[in-house]
Structure formats: structure tokens, C-alpha cells
Protein backbone atom coordinates (compact mmCIF):
# COMPACT_ATOMS: atom_id res chain seq x y z
CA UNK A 1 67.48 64.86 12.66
CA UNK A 2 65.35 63.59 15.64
CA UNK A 3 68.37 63.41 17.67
CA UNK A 4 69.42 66.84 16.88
CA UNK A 5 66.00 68.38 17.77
CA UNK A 6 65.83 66.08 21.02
CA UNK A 7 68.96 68.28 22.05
CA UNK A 8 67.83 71.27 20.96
CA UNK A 9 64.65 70.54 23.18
CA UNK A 10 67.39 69.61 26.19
CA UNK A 11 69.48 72.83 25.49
CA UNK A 12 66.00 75.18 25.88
CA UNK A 13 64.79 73.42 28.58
CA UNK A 14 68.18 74.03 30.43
CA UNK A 15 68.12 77.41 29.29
CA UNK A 16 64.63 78.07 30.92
CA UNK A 17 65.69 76.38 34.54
CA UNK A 18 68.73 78.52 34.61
CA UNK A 19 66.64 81.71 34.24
CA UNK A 20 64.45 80.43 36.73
CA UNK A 21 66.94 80.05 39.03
CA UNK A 22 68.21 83.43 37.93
CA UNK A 23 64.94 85.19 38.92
CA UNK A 24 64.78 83.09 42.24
CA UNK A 25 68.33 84.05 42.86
CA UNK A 26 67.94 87.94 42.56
CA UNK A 27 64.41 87.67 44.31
CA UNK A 28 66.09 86.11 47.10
CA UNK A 29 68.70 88.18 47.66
CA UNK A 30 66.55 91.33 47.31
CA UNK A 31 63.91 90.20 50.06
CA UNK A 32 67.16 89.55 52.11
CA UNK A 33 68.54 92.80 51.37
CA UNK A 34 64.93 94.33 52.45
CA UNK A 35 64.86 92.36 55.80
CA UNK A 36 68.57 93.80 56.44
CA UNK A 37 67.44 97.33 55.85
CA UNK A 38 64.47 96.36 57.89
CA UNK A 39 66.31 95.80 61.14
CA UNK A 40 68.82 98.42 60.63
CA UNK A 41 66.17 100.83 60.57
CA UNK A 42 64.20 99.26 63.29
CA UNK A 43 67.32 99.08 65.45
CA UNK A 44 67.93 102.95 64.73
CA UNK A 45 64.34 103.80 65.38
CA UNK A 46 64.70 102.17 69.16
CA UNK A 47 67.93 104.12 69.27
CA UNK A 48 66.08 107.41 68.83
CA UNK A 49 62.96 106.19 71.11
CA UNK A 50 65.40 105.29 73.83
CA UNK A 51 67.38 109.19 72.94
CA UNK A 52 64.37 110.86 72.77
CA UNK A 53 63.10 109.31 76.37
CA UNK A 54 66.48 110.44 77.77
CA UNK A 55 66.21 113.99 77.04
CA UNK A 56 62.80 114.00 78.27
CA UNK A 57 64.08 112.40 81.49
CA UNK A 58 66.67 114.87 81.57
CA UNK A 59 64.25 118.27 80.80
CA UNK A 60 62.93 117.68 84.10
CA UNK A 61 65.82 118.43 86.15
CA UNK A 62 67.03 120.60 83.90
CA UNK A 63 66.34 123.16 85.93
CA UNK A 64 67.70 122.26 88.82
CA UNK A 65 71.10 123.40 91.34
CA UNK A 66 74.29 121.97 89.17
CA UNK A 67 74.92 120.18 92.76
CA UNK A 68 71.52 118.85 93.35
CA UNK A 69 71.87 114.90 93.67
CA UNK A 70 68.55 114.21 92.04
CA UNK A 71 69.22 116.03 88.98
CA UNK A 72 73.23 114.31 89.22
CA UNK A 73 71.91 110.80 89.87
CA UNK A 74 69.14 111.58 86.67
CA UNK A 75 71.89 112.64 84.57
CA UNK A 76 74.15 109.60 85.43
CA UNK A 77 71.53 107.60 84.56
CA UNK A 78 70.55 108.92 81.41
CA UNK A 79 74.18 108.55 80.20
CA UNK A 80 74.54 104.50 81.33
CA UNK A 81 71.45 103.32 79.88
CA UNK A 82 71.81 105.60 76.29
CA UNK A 83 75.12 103.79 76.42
CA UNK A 84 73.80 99.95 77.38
CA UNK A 85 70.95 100.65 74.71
CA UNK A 86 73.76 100.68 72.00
CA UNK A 87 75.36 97.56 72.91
CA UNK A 88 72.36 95.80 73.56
CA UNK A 89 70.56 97.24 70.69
CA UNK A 90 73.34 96.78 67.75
CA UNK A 91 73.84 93.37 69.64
CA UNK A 92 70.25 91.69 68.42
CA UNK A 93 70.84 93.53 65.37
CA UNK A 94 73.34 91.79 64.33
CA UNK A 95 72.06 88.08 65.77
CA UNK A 96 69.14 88.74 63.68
CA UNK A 97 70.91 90.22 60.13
CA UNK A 98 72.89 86.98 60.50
CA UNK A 99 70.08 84.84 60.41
CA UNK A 100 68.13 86.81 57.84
CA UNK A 101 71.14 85.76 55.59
CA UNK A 102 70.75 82.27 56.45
CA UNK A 103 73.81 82.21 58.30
CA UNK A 104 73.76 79.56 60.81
CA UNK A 105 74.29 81.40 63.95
CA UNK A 106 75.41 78.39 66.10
CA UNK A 107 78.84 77.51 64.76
CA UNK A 108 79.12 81.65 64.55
CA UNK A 109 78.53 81.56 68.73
CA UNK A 110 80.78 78.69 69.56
CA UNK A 111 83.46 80.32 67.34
CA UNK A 112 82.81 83.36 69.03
CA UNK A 113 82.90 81.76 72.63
CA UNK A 114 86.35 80.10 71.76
CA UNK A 115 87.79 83.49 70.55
CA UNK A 116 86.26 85.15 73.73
CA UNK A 117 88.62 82.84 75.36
CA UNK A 118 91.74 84.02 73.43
CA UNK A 119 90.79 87.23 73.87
CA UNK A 120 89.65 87.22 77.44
CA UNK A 121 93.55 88.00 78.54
CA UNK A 122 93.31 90.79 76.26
CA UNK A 123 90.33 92.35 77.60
CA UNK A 124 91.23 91.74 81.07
CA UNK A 125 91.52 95.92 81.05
CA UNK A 126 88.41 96.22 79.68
CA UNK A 127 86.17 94.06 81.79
CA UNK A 128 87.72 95.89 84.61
CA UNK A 129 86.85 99.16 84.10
CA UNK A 130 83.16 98.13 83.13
CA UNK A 131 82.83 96.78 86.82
CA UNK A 132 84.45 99.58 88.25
CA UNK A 133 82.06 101.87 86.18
CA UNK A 134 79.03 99.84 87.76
CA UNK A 135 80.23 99.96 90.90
CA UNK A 136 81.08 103.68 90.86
CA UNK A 137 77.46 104.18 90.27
CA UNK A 138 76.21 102.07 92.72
CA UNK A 139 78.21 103.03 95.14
CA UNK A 140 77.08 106.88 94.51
CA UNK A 141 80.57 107.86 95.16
CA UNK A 142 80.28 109.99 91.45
CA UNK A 143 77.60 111.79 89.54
CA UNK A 144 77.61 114.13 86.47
CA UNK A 145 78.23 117.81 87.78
CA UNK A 146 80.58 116.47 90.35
CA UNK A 147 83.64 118.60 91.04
CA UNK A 148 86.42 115.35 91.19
CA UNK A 149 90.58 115.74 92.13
CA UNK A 150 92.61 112.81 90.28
CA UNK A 151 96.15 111.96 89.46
CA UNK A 152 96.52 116.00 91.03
CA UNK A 153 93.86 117.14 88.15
CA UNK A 154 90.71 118.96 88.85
CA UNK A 155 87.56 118.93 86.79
CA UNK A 156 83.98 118.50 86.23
CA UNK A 157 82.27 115.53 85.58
CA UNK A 158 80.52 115.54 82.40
CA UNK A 159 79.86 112.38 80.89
CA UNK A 160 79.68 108.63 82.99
CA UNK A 161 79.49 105.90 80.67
CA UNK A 162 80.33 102.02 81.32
CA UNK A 163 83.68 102.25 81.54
CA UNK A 164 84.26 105.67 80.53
CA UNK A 165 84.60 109.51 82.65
CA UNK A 166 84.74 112.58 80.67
CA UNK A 167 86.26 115.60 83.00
CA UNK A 168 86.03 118.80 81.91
CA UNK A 169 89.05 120.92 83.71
CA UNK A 170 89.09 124.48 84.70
CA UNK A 171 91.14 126.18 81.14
CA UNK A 172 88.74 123.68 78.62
CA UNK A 173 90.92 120.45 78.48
CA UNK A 174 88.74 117.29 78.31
CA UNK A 175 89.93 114.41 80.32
CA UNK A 176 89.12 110.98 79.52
CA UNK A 177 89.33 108.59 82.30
CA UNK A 178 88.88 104.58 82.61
CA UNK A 179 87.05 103.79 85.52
CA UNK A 180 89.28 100.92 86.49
CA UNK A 181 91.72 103.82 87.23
CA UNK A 182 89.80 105.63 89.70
CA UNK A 183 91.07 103.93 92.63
CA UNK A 184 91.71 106.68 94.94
CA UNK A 185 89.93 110.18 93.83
CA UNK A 186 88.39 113.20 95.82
CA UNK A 187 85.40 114.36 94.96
CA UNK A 188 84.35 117.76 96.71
CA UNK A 189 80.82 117.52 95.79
CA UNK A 190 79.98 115.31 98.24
CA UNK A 191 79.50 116.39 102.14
CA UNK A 192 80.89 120.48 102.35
CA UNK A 193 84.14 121.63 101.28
CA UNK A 194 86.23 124.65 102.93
CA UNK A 195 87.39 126.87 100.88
CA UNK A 196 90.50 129.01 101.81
CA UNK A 197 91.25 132.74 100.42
CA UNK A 198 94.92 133.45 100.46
CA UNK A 199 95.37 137.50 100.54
CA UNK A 200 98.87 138.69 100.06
CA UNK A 201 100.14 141.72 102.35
CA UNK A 202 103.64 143.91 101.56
CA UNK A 203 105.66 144.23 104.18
CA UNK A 204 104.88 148.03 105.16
CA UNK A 205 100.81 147.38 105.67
CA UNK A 206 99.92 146.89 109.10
CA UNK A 207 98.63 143.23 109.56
CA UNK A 208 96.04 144.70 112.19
CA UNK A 209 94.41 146.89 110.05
CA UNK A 210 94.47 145.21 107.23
CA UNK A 211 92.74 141.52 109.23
CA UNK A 212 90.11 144.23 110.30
CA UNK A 213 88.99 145.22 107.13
CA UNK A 214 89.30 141.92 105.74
CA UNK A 215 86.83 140.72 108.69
CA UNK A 216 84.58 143.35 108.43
CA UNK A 217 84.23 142.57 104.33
CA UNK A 218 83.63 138.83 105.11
CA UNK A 219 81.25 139.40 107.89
CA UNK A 220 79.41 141.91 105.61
CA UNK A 221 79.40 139.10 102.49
CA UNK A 222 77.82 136.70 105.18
CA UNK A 223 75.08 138.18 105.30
CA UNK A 224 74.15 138.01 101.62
CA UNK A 225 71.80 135.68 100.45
CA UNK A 226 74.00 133.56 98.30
CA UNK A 227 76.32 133.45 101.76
CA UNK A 228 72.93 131.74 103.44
CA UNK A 229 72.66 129.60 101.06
CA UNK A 230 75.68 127.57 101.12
CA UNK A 231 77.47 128.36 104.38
CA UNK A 232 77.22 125.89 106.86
CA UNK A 233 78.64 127.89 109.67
CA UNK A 234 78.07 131.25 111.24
CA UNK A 235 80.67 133.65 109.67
CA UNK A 236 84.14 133.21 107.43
CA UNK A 237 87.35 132.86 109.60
CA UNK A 238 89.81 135.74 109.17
CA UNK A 239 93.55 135.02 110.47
CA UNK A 240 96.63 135.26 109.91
């Protein structure tokens, strides 16, 4: 009978340690899941500090010519560093969920070094057009507004990311271009461009008369103000 009670005593007292260990178990994991949920939400509130700061940045030169380099260089900006914020952002994020789950982040690194190594050949595209992106805007050979030729396609510049152009062309069709493959491009943003006006002619009009009144409209447009504006010589060049 004493032996019997000794194990009931045993049985409850295991009983009571394994519900303790319960409780600690779910009160763990809930202060875990809290701290998670913590640096999600303090990752996405730097997100929207950093977005918020951009279109301020970009409000001020809102107003300004499509062309003018401040307000490209501004908006060229804005888009690289909303775009290194991510990385760099969700980056720490991620170091930091890891080790509020206990996970020891060192093994996780030099697995992750090793497998950078595998991959590296793999990514060789990759790293490529990042560097070309950085040097594309350190150079200032490309903004956002910039009127660009490439691979005999014209467009806009819309969007410059780290490795990434978005060209908007003339009928709506969104071209999306590594930077690695901008190795030879025109941009006529930069410096003037001419621009040439073919006008057709049948074969009865006299060529004379009709170069005359073609002069005298294109000396007449010169003197708009628009024509002031942007012409870097005297008068448009009617020949034939």
C-alpha cells in the first residue's frame, strides 16, 4: 500500500513538471512569436519612413522641366536608395528573426558563405549588372526622364534601380533592361539633339515655291517663345 501511494506521489509529481514545461513551452514560443512580429513591423515602418522621405525629396522637383538634370539626378536617386533600403532593410530583418528564434546564426553564415561560392558562377550575371547599374549612375551617363536609343529601340527612362532600367517607348510598351547590357546606348538628353523634318513634295509642285513657304513658316515659328527656349542656333535650315 505504501509502495503504491509512493507511485502515485511519483506519477503527480511528473504530471505537474510536464505542465510546467507545457506553460513554459507555449510562453516561450508566444514571446518569440511577439519579437518576430516586432521586427517585421519595425522593418516595415523604416520601409515607409524611408518611402515617405522619397516622395518628399521628390515633391520638390516636381515641378521642374522633364529635362532638368537636378530634378533627373533627384529622381535617380530616389529610385536607388528606395531600392538599397529593401535589401538592406529585409537583410537585418532576417539576421535578427533568426536569432530571436534562437537560431545560431554562425553555422547559418558559414553555410551561407559556402553556398555563395556555388552560386557565385551562377550569379556571375547578376553581380554584373549591379556594377554596371552603379557605374551608370556615377558616371551620369543616364537619369530618369532621359530620352535613350538601344538595341534600335527608343524610350523614356522611367525607373533606375540596381541593376534594373524600365523604358517606356513611344506606343506604351515597357522595356525592361539589365544594366550589364547597356554597353553601347544613345541617349539624346544629354548635350542638344537635331531634329530633322522630312516634308514630302509630288512631282508637279514647284520645289522653289514650295522651300519658300516652308522657310518663311520656320523662320516665323523661330520666333516663338517655345522656339527661344530650346534652339541653340539662329533659325531652322530649309533645303532640299
Amino acid at each position: 500500500m505504501l509502495a503504491l501511494l509512493q507511485n502515485t506521489d511519483s506519477l503527480l509529481a511528473a504530471l505537474q513538471d510536464s505542465e510546467v514545461l507545457e506553460t513554459d513551452f507555449w510562453f516561450d514560443l508566444g514571446m518569440r512569436a511577439i519579437r518576430v512580429a516586432a521586427i517585421v513591423l519595425l522593418a516595415l515602418l523604416v520601409l515607409g519612413i524611408v518611402a515617405r522621405l522619397k516622395r518628399r525629396w521628390i515633391k520638390r522637383v516636381q515641378d521642374l522641366p522633364t529635362l532638368d538634370k537636378k530634378r533627373q539626378r533627384v529622381l535617380t536617386v530616389a529610385d536607388l536608395v528606395g531600392s538599397i533600403a529593401k535589401y538592406v532593410v529585409w537583410g537585418i530583418a532576417l539576421i535578427m528573426i533568426l536569432d530571436a528564434l534562437s537560431l545560431n546564426i554562425g553555422p547559418l553564415l558559414a553555410g551561407a558563405g559556402i553556398a555563395g561560392l556555388a552560386i557565385g558562377f551562377g550569379a556571375q550575371t547578376l553581380v554584373k549588372d549591379v556594377i554596371s547599374g552603379l557605374f551608370l549612375l556615377f558616371d551620369d551617363t543616364l537619369g530618369v526622364g532621359d530620352l535613350i536609343t538601344h538595341n534600335g529601340e527608343a524610350g523614356t527612362v522611367e525607373y533606375m534601380g540596381l541593376r534594373l532600367l524600365k523604358v517606356r517607348k513611344f506606343d506604351g510598351e515597357l522595356l525592361m533592361i539589365p544594366a550589364g547590357e547597356l554597353r553601347t546606348f544613345g541617349n539624346k538628353s544629354i548635350g542638344y539633339m537635331r531634329v530633322v523634318v522630312n516634308v514630302g513634295l509630288s512631282y508637279e509642285q514647284n520645289v522653289n515655291e514650295a522651300l519658300a513657304a516652308l522657310d518663311a513658316v520656320a523662320q516665323e515659328w523661330a520666333q516663338t517663345e517655345e522656339a527661344q527656349r530650346i534652339m541653340l542656333e539662329d533659325a531652322p535650315l530649309v533645303q532640299a
